[in-house]
PDB file of N, CA and C in Angstrom:
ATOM      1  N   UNK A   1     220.143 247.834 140.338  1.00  0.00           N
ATOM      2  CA  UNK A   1     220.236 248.223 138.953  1.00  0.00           C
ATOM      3  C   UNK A   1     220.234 246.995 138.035  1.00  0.00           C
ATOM      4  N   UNK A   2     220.681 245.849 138.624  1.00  0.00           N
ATOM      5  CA  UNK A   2     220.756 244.366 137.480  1.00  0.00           C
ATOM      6  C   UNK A   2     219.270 244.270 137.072  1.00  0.00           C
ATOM      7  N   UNK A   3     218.699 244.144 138.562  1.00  0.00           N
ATOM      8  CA  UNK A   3     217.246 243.391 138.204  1.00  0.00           C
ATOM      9  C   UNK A   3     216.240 244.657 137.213  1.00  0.00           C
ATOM     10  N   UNK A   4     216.436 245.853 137.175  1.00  0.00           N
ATOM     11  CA  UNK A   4     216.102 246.489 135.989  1.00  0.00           C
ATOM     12  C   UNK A   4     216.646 246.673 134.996  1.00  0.00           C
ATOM     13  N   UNK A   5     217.852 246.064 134.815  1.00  0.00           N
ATOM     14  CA  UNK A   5     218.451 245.796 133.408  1.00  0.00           C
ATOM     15  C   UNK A   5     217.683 244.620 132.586  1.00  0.00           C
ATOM     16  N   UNK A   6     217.317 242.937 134.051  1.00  0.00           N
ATOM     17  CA  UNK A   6     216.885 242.574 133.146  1.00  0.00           C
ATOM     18  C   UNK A   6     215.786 242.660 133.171  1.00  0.00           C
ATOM     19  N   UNK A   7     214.847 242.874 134.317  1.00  0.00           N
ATOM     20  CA  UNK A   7     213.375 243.155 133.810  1.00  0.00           C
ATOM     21  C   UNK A   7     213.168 243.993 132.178  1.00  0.00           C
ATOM     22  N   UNK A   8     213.857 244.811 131.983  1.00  0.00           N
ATOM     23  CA  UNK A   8     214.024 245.445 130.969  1.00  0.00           C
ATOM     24  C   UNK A   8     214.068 244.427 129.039  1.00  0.00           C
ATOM     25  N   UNK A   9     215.307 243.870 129.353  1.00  0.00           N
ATOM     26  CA  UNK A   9     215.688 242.324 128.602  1.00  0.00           C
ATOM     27  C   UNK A   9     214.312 241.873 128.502  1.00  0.00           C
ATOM     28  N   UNK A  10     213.659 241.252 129.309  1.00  0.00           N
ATOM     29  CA  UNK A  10     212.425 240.411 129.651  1.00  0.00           C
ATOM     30  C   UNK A  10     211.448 241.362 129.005  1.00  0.00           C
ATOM     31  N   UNK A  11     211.109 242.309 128.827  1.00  0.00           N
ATOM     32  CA  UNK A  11     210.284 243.472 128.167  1.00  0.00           C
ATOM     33  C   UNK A  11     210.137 243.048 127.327  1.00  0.00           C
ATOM     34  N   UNK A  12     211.480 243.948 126.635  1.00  0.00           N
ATOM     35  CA  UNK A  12     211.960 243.978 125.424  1.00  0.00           C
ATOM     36  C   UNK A  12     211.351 242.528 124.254  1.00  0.00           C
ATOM     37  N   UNK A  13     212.306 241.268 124.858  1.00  0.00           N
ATOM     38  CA  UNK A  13     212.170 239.902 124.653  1.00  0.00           C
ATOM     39  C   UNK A  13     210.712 239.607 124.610  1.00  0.00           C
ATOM     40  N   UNK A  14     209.875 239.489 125.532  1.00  0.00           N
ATOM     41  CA  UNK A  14     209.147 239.221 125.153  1.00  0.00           C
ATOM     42  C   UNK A  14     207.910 239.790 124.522  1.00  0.00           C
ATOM     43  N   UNK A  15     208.124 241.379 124.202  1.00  0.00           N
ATOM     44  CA  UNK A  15     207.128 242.009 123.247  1.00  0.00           C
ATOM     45  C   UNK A  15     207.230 241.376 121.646  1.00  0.00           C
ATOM     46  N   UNK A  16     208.678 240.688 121.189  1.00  0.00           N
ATOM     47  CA  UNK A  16     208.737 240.413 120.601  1.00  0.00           C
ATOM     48  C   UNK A  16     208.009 238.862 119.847  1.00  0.00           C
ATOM     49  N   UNK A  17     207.840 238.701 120.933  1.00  0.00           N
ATOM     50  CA  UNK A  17     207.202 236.871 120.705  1.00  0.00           C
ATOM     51  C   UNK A  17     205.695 237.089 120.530  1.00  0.00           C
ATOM     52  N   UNK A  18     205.631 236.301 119.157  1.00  0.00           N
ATOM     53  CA  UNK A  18     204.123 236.231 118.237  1.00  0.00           C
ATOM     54  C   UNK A  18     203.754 234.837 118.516  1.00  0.00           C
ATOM     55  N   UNK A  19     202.270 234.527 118.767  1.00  0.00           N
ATOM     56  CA  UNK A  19     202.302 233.272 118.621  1.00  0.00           C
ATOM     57  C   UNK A  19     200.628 233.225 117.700  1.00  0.00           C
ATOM     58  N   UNK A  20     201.461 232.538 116.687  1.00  0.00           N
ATOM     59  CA  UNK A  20     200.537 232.275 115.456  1.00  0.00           C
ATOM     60  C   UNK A  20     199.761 231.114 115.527  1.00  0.00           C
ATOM     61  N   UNK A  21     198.446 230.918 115.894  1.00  0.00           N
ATOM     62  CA  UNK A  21     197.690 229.507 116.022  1.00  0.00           C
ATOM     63  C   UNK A  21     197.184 229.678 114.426  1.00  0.00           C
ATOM     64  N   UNK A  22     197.663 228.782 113.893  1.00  0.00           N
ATOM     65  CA  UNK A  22     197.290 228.021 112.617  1.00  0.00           C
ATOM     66  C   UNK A  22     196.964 226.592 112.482  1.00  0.00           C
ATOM     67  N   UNK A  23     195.356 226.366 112.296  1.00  0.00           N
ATOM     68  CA  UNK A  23     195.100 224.792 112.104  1.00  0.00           C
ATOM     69  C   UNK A  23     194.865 225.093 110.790  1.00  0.00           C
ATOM     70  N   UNK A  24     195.570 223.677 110.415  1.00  0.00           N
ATOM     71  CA  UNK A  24     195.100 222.997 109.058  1.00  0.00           C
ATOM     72  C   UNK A  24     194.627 221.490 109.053  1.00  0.00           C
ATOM     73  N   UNK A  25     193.155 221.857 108.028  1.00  0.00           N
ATOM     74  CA  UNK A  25     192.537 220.323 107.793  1.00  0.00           C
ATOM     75  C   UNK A  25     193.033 219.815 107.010  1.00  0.00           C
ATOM     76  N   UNK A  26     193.795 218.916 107.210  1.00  0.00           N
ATOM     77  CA  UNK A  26     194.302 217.776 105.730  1.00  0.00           C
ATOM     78  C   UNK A  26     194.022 216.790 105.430  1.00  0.00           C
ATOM     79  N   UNK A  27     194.279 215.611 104.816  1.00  0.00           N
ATOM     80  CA  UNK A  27     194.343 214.525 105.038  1.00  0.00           C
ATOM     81  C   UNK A  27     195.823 213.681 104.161  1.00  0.00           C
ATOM     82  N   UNK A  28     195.460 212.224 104.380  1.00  0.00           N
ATOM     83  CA  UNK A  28     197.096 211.723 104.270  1.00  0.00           C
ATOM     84  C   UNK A  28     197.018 211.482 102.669  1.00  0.00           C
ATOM     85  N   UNK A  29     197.801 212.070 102.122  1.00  0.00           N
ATOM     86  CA  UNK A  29     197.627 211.392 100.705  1.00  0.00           C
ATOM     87  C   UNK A  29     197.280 212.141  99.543  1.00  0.00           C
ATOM     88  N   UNK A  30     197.001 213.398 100.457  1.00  0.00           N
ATOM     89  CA  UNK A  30     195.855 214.839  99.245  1.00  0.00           C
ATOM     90  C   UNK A  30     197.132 215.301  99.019  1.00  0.00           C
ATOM     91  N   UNK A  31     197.650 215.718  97.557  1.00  0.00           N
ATOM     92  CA  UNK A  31     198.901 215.992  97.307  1.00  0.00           C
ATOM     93  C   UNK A  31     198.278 217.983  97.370  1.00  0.00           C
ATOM     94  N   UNK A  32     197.761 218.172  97.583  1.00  0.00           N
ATOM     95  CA  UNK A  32     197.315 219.706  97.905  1.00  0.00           C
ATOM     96  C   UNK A  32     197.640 220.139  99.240  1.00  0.00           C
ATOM     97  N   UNK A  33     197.429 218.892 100.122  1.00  0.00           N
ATOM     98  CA  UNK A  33     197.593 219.353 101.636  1.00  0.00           C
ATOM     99  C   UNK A  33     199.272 219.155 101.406  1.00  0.00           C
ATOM    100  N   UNK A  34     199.613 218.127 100.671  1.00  0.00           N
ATOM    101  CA  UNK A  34     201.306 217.938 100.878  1.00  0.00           C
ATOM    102  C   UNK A  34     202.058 219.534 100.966  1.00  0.00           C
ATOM    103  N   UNK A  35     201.935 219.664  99.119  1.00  0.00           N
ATOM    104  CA  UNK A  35     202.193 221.346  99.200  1.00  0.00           C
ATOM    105  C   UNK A  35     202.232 222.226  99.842  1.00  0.00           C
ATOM    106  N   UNK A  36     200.910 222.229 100.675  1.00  0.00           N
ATOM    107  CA  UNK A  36     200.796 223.308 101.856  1.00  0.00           C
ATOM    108  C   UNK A  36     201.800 222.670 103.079  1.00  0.00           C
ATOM    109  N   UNK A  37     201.952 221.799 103.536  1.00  0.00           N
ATOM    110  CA  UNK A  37     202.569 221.567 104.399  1.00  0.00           C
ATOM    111  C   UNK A  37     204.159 221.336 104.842  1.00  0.00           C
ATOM    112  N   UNK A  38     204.465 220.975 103.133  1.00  0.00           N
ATOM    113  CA  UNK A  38     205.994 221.114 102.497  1.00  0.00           C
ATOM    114  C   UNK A  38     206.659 222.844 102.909  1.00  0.00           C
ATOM    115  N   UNK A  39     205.821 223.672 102.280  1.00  0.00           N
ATOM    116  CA  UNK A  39     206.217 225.360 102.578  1.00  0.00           C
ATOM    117  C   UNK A  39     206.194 225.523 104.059  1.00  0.00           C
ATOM    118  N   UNK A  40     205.281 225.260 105.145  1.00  0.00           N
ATOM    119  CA  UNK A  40     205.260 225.989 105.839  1.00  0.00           C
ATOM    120  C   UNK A  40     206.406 225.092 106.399  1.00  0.00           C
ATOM    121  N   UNK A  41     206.726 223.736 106.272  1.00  0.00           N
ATOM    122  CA  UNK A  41     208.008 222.854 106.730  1.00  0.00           C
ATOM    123  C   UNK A  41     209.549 223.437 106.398  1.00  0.00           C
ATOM    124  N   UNK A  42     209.645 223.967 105.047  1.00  0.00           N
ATOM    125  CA  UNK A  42     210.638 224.787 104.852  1.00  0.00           C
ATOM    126  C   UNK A  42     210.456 225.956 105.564  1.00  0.00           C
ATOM    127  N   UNK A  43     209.819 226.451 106.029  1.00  0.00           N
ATOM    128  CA  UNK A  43     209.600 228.128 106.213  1.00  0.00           C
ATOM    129  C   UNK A  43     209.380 228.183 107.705  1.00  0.00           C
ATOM    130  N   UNK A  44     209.698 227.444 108.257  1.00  0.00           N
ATOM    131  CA  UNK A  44     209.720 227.143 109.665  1.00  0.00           C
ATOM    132  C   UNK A  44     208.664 227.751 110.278  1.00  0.00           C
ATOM    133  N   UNK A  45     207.355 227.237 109.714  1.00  0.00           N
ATOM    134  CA  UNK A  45     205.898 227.850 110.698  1.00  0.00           C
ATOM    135  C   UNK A  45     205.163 226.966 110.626  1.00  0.00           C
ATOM    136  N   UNK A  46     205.014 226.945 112.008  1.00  0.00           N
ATOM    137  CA  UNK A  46     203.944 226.377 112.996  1.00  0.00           C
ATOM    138  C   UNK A  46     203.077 226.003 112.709  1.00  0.00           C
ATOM    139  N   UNK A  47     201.997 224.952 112.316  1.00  0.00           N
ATOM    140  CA  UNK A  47     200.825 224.661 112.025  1.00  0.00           C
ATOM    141  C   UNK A  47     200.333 223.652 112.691  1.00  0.00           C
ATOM    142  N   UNK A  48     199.038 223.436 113.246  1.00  0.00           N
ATOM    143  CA  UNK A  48     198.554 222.519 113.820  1.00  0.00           C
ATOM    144  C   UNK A  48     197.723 221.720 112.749  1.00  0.00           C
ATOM    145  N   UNK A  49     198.150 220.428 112.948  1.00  0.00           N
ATOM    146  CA  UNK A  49     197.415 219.671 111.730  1.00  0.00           C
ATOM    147  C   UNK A  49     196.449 218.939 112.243  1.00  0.00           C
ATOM    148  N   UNK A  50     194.936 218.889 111.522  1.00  0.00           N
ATOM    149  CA  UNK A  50     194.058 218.137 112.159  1.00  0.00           C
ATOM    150  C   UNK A  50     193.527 217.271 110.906  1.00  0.00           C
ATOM    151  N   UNK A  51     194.036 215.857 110.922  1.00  0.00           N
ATOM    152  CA  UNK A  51     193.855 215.483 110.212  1.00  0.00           C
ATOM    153  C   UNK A  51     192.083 214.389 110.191  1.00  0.00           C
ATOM    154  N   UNK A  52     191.626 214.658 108.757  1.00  0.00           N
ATOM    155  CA  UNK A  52     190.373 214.563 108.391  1.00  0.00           C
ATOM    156  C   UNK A  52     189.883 213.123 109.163  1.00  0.00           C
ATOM    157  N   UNK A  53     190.596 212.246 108.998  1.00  0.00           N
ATOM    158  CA  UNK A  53     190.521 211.026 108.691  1.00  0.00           C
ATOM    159  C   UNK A  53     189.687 210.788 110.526  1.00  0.00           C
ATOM    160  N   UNK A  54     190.210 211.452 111.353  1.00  0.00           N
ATOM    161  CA  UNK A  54     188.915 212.364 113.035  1.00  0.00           C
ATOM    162  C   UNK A  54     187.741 212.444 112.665  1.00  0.00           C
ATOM    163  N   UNK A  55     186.922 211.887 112.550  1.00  0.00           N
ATOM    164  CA  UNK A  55     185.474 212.340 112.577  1.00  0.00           C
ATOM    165  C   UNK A  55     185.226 213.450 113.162  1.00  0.00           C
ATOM    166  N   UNK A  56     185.614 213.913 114.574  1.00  0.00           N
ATOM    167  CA  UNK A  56     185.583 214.938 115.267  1.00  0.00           C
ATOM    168  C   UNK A  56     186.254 216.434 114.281  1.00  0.00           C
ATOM    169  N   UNK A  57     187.110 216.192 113.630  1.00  0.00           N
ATOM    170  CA  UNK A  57     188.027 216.925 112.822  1.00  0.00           C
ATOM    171  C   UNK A  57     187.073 217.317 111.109  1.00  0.00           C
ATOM    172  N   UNK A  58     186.546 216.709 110.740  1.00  0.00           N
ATOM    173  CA  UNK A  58     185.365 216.365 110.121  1.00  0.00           C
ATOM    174  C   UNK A  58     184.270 217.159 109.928  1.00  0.00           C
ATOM    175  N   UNK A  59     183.852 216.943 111.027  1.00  0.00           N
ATOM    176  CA  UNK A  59     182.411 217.972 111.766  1.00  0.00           C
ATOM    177  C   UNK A  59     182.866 219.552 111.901  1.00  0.00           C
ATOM    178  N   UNK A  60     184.274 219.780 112.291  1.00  0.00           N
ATOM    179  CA  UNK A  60     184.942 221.143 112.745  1.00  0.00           C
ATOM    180  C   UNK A  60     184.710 221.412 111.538  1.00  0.00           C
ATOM    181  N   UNK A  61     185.120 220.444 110.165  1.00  0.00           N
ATOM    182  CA  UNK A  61     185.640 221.791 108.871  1.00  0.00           C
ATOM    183  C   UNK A  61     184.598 222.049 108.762  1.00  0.00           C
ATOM    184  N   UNK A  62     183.342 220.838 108.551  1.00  0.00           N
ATOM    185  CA  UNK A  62     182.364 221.284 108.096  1.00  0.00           C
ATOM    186  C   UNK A  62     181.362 222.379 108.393  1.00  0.00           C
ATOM    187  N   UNK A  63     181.655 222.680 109.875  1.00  0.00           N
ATOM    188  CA  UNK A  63     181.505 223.493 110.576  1.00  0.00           C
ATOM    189  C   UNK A  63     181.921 224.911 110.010  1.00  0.00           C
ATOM    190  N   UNK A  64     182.917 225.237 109.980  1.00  0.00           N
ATOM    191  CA  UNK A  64     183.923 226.129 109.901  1.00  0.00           C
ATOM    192  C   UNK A  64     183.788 226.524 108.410  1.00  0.00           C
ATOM    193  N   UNK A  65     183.911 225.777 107.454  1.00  0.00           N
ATOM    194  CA  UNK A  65     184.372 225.939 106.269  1.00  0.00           C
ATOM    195  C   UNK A  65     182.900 225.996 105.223  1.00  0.00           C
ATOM    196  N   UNK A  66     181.912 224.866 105.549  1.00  0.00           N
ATOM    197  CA  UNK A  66     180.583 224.954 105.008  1.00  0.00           C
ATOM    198  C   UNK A  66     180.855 223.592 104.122  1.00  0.00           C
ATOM    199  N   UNK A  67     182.172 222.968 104.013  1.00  0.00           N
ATOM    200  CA  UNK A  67     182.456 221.955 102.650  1.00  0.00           C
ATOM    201  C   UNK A  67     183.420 220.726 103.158  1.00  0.00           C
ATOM    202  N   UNK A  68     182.878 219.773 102.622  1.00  0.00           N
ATOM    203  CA  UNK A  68     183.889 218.855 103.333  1.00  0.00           C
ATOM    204  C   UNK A  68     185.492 218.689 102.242  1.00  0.00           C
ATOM    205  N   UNK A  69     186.079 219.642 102.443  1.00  0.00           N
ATOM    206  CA  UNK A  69     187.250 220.058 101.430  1.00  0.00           C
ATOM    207  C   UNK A  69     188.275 219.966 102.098  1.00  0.00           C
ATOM    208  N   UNK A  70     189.672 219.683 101.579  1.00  0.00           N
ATOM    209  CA  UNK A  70     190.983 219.712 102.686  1.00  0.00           C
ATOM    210  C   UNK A  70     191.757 219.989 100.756  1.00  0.00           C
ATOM    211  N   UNK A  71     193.164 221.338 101.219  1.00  0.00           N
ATOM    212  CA  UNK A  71     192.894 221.693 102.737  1.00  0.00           C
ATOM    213  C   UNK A  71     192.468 222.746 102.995  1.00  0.00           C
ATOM    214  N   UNK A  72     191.883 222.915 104.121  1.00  0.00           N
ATOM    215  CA  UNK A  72     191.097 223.960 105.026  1.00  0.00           C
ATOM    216  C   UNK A  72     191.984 224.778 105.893  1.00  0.00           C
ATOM    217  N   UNK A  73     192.701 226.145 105.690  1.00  0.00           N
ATOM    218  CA  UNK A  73     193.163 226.518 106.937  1.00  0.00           C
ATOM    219  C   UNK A  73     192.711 228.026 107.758  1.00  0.00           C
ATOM    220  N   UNK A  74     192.718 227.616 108.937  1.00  0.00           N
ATOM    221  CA  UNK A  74     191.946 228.632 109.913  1.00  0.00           C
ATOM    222  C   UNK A  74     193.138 229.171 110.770  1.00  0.00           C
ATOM    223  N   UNK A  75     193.340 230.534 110.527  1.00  0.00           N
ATOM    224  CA  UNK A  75     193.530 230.995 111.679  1.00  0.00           C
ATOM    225  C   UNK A  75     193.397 231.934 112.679  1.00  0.00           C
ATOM    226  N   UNK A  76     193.229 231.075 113.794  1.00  0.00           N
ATOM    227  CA  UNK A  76     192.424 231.595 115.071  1.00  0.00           C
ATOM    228  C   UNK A  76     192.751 232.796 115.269  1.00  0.00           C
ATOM    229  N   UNK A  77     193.897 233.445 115.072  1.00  0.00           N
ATOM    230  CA  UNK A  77     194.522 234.237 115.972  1.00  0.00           C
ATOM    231  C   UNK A  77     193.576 235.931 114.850  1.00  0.00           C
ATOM    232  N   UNK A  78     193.562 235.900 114.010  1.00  0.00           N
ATOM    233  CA  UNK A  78     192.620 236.472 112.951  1.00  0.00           C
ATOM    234  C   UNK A  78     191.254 236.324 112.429  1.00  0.00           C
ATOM    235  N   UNK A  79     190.725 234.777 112.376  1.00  0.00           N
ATOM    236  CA  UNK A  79     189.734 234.316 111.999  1.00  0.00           C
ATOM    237  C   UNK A  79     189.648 234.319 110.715  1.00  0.00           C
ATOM    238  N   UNK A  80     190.770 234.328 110.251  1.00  0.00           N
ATOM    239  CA  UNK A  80     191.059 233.928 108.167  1.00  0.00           C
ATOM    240  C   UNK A  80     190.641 232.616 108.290  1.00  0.00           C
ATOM    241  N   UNK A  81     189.812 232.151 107.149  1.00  0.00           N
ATOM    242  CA  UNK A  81     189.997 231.112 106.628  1.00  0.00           C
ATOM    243  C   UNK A  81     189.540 230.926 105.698  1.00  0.00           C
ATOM    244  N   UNK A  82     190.400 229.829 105.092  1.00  0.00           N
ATOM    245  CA  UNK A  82     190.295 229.712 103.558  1.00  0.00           C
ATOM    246  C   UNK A  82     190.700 227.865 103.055  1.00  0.00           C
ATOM    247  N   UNK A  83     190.295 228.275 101.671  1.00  0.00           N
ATOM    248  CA  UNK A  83     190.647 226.566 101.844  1.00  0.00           C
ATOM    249  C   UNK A  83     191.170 226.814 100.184  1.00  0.00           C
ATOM    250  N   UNK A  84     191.723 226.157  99.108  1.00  0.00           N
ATOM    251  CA  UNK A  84     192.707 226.129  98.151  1.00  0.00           C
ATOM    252  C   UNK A  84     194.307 226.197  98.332  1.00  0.00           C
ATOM    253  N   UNK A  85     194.689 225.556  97.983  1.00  0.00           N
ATOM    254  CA  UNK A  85     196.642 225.179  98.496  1.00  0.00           C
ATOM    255  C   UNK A  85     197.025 226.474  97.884  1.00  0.00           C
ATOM    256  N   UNK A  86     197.013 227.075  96.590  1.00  0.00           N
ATOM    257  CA  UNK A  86     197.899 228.267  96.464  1.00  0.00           C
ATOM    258  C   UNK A  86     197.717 229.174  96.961  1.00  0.00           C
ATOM    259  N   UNK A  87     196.047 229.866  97.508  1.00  0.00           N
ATOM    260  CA  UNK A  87     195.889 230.427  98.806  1.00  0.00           C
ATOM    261  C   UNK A  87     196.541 230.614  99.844  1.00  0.00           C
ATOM    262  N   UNK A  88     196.556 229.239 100.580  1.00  0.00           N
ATOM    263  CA  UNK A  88     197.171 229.046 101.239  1.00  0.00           C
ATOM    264  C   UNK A  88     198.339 229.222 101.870  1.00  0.00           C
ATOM    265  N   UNK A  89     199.087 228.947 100.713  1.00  0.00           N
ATOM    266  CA  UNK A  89     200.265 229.114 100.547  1.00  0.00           C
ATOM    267  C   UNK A  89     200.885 230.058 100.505  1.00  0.00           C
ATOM    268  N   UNK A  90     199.781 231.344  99.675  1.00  0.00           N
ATOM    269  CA  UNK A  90     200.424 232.667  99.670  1.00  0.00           C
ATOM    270  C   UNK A  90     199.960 233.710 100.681  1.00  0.00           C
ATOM    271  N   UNK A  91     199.384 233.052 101.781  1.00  0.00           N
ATOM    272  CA  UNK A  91     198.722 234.026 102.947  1.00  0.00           C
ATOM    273  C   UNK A  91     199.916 233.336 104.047  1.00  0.00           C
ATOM    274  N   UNK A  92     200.536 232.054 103.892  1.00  0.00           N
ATOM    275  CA  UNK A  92     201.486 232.084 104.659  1.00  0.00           C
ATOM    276  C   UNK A  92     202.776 232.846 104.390  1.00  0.00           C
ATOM    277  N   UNK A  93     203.118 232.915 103.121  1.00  0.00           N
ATOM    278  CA  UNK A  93     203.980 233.978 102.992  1.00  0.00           C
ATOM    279  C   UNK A  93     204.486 234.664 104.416  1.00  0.00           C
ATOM    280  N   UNK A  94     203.420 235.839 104.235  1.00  0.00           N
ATOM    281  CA  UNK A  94     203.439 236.799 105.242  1.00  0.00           C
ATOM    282  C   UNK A  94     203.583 236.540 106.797  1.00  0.00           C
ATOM    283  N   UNK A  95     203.953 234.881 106.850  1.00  0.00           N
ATOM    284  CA  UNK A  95     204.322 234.795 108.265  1.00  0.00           C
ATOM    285  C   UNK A  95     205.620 234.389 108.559  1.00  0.00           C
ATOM    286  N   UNK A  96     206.555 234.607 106.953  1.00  0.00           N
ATOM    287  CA  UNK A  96     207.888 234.086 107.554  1.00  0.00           C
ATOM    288  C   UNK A  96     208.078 235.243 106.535  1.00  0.00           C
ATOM    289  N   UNK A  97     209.643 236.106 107.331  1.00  0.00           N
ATOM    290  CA  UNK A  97     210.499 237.164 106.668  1.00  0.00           C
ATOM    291  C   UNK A  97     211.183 236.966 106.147  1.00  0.00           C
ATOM    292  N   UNK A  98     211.657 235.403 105.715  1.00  0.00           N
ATOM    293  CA  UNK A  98     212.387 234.980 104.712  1.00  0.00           C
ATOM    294  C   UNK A  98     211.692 234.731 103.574  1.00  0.00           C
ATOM    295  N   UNK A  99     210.517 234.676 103.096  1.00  0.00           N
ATOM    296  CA  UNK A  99     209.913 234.179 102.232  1.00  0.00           C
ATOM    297  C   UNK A  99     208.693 235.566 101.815  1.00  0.00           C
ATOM    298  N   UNK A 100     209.032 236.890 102.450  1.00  0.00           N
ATOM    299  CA  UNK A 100     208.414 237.551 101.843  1.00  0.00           C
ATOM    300  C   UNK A 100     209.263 239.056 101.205  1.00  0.00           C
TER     301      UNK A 100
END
C-alpha cells in the first residue's frame, strides 16, 4: 500500500511540472533587453539568453525573426515569437501567477 501511496505523490507531483523553454536574443547594453530581463528576474522565470554578440546567435534571429533586432523572444514550447520589450513583457505575464 506505501509504494501506491507514493507512486500516486509522484503522479500527482509531477503532472504538475511545466517546463517553459524561453530563448531570448539580447545583447549587453540594449536597455530594452535590460527591461525584459529585469521582469522575468523578479518574476522568477526561466529564460535562456542568447546573447547577439554569437555570430551563431545572429544568424538564429535572423533566421527566426526576419530582422536583426534584440530583443527577440521565442518560445519553443508554443512557437510565439515576437520581438518589442513591452510585448514581451506582457506575454510573460501569463507565466508567473504572481504577476497576473
Amino acid at each position: 500500500m506505501r509504494q501506491a501511496s507514493y507512486d500516486m505523490l509522484w503522479v500527482l507531483i509531477t503532472s504538475y511540472v511545466v517546463i517553459i523553454m524561453l530563448e531570448l536574443y539580447a545583447k549587453k547594453g540594449c536597455p530594452f533587453c535590460a527591461k525584459v530581463l529585469n521582469f522575468a528576474s523578479t518574476n522568477a522565470i526561466s529564460i535562456l539568453v542568447k546573447d547577439i554578440s554569437n555570430e551563431d546567435y545572429v544568424a538564429e534571429l535572423v533566421e527566426k525573426g526576419g530582422k536583426h533586432q534584440v530583443p527577440f523572444l521565442h518560445d519553443t514550447d508554443t512557437g510565439t515569437m515576437m520581438y518589442e520589450s513591452d510585448d514581451i513583457v506582457e506575454y510573460l505575464r501569463g507565466f508567473n501567477i504572481a504577476t497576473s
